[in-house]
C-alpha atoms as a PDB file:
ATOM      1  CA  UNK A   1     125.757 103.426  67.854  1.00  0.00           C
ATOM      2  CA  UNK A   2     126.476 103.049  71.780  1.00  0.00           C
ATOM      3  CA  UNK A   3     124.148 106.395  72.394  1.00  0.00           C
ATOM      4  CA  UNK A   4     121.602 104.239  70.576  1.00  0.00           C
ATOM      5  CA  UNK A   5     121.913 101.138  72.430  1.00  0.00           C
ATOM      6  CA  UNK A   6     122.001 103.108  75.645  1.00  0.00           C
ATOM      7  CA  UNK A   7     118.652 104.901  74.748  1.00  0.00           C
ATOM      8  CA  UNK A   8     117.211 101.671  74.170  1.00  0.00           C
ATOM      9  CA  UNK A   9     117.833 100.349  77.213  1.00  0.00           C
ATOM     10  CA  UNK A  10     116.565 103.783  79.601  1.00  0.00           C
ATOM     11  CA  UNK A  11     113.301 103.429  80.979  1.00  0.00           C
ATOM     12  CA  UNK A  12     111.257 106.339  81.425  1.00  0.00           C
ATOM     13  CA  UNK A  13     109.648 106.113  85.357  1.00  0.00           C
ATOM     14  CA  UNK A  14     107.138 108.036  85.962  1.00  0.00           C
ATOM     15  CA  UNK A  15     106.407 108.864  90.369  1.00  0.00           C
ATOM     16  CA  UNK A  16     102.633 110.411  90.534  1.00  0.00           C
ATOM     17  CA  UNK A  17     102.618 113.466  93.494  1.00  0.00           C
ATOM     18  CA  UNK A  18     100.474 111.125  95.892  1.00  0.00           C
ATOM     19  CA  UNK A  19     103.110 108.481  95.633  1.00  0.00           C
ATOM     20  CA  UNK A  20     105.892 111.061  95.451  1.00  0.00           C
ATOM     21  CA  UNK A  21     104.552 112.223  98.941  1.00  0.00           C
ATOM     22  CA  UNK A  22     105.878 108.954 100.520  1.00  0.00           C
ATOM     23  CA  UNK A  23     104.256 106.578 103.207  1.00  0.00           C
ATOM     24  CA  UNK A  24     105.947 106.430 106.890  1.00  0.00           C
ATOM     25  CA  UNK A  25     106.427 102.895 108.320  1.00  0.00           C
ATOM     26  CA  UNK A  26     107.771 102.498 111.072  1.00  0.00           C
ATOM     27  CA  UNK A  27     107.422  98.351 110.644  1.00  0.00           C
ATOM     28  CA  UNK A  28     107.163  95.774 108.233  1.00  0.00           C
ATOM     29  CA  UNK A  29     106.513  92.390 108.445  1.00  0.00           C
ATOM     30  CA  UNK A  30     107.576  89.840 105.660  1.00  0.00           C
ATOM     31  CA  UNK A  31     106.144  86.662 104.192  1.00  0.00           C
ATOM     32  CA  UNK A  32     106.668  84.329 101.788  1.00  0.00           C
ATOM     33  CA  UNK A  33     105.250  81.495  99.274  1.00  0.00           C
ATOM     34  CA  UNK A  34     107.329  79.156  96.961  1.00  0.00           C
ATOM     35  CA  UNK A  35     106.559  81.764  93.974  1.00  0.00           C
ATOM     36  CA  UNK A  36     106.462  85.827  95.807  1.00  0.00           C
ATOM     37  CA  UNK A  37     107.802  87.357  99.174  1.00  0.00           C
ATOM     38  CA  UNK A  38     104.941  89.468 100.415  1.00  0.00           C
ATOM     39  CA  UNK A  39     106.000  93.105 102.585  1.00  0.00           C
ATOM     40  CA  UNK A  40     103.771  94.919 104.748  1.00  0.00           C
ATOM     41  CA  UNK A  41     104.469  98.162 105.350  1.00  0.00           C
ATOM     42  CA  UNK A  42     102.650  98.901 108.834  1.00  0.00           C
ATOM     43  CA  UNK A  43     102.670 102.448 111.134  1.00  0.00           C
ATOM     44  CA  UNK A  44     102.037 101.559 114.568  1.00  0.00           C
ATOM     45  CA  UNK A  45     100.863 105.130 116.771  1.00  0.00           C
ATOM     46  CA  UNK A  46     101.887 105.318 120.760  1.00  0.00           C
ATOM     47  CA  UNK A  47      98.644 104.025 122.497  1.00  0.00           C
ATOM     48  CA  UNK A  48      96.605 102.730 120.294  1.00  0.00           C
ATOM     49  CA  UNK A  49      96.132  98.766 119.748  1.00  0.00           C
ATOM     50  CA  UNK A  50      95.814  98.593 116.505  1.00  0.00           C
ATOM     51  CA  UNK A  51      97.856  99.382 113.472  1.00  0.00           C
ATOM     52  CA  UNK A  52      97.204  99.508 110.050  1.00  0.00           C
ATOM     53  CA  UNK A  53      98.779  98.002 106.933  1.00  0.00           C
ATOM     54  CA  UNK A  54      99.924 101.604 104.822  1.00  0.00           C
ATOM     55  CA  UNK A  55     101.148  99.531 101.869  1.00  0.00           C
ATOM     56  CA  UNK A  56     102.096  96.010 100.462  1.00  0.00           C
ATOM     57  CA  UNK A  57     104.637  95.530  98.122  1.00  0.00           C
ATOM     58  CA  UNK A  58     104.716  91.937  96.353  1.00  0.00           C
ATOM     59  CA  UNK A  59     107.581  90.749  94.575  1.00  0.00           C
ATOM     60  CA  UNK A  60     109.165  87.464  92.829  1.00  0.00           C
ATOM     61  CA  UNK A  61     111.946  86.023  94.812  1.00  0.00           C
ATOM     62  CA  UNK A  62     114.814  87.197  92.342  1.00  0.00           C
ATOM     63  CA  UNK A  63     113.082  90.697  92.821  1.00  0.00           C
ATOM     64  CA  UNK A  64     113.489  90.154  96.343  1.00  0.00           C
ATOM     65  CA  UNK A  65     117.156  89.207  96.616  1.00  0.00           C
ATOM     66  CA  UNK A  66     118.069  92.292  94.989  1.00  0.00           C
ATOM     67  CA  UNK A  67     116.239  94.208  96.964  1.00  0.00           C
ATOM     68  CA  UNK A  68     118.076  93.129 100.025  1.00  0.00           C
ATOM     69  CA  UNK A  69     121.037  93.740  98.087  1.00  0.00           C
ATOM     70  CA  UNK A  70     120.424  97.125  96.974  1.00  0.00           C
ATOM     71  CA  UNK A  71     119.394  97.651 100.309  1.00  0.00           C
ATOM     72  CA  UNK A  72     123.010  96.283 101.936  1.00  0.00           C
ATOM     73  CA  UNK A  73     124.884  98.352  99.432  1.00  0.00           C
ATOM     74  CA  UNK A  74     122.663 101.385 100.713  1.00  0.00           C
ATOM     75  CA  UNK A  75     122.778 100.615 104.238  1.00  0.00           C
ATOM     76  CA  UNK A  76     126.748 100.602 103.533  1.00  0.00           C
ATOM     77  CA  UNK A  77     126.846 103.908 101.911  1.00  0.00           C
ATOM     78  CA  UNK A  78     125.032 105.387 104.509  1.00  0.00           C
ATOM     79  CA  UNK A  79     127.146 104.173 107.074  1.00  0.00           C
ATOM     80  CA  UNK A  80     130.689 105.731 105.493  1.00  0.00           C
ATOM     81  CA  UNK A  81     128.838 108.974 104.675  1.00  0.00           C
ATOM     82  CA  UNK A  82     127.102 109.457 108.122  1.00  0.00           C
ATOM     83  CA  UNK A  83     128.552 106.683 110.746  1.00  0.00           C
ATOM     84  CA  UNK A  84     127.444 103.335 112.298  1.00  0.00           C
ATOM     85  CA  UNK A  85     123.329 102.830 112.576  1.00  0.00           C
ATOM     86  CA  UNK A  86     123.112 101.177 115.947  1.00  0.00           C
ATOM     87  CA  UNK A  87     120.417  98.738 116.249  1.00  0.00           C
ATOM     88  CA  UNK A  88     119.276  98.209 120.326  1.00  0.00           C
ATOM     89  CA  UNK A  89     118.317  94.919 121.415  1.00  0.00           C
ATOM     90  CA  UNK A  90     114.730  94.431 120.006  1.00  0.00           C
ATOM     91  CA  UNK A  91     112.272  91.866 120.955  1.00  0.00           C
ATOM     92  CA  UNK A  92     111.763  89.788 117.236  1.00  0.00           C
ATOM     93  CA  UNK A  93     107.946  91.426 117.329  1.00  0.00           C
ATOM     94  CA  UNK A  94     107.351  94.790 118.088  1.00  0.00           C
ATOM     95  CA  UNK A  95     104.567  96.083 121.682  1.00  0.00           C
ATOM     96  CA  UNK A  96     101.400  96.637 120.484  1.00  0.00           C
ATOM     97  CA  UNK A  97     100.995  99.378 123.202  1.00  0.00           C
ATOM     98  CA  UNK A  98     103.959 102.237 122.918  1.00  0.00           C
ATOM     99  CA  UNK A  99     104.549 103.544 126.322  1.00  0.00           C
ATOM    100  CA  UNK A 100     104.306 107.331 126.777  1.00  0.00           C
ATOM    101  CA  UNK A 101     108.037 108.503 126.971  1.00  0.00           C
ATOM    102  CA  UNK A 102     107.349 112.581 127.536  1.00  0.00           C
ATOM    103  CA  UNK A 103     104.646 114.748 127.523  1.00  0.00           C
ATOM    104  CA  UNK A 104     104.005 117.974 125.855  1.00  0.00           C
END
């Protein structure tokens, strides 16, 4: 009877191979309304002005805590498996021009 209730409560998720693929961001900027917290997911490029939204993910504020939870306990794991992730002292809003660091 407990291998039935646990089949019962599996959900079968299914990741299409374009969404499998993934979608690099390397910012996201986060809003909010009394009923949904709104992230975009935004890759800025070196030298170019303007950067483009890659993906928006909207979800209910209880959705959102855990998120940030799940996140913490992930951002802990990390850290004991690999070491500290040092975060440098960051302006709260990122250039809109990179600055050429090396050429090829």
């Amino acid at each position: 009877m407990a291998e039935e209730k646990k089949k019962k409560n599996q959900v079968n998720i299914e990741l299409p191979e374009e969404v499998a693929e993934g979608v690099y961001a390397n910012l996201a900027i986060i809003s909010h309304s009394q009923s949904e917290f709104v992230v975009d997911f935004i890759r800025m490029v070196p030298n170019v002005p303007k950067a483009k939204v890659k993906s928006r993910v909207i979800l209910t504020p209880q959705h959102a805590k855990r998120l940030l939870g799940a996140l913490q306990d992930n951002v802990v794991k990390f850290e004991k498996q690999f070491g500290p992730i040092t975060v440098g002292k960051q302006n709260p809003y990122p250039p809109m021009n990179f600055t050429p660091t090396a050429q090829a």
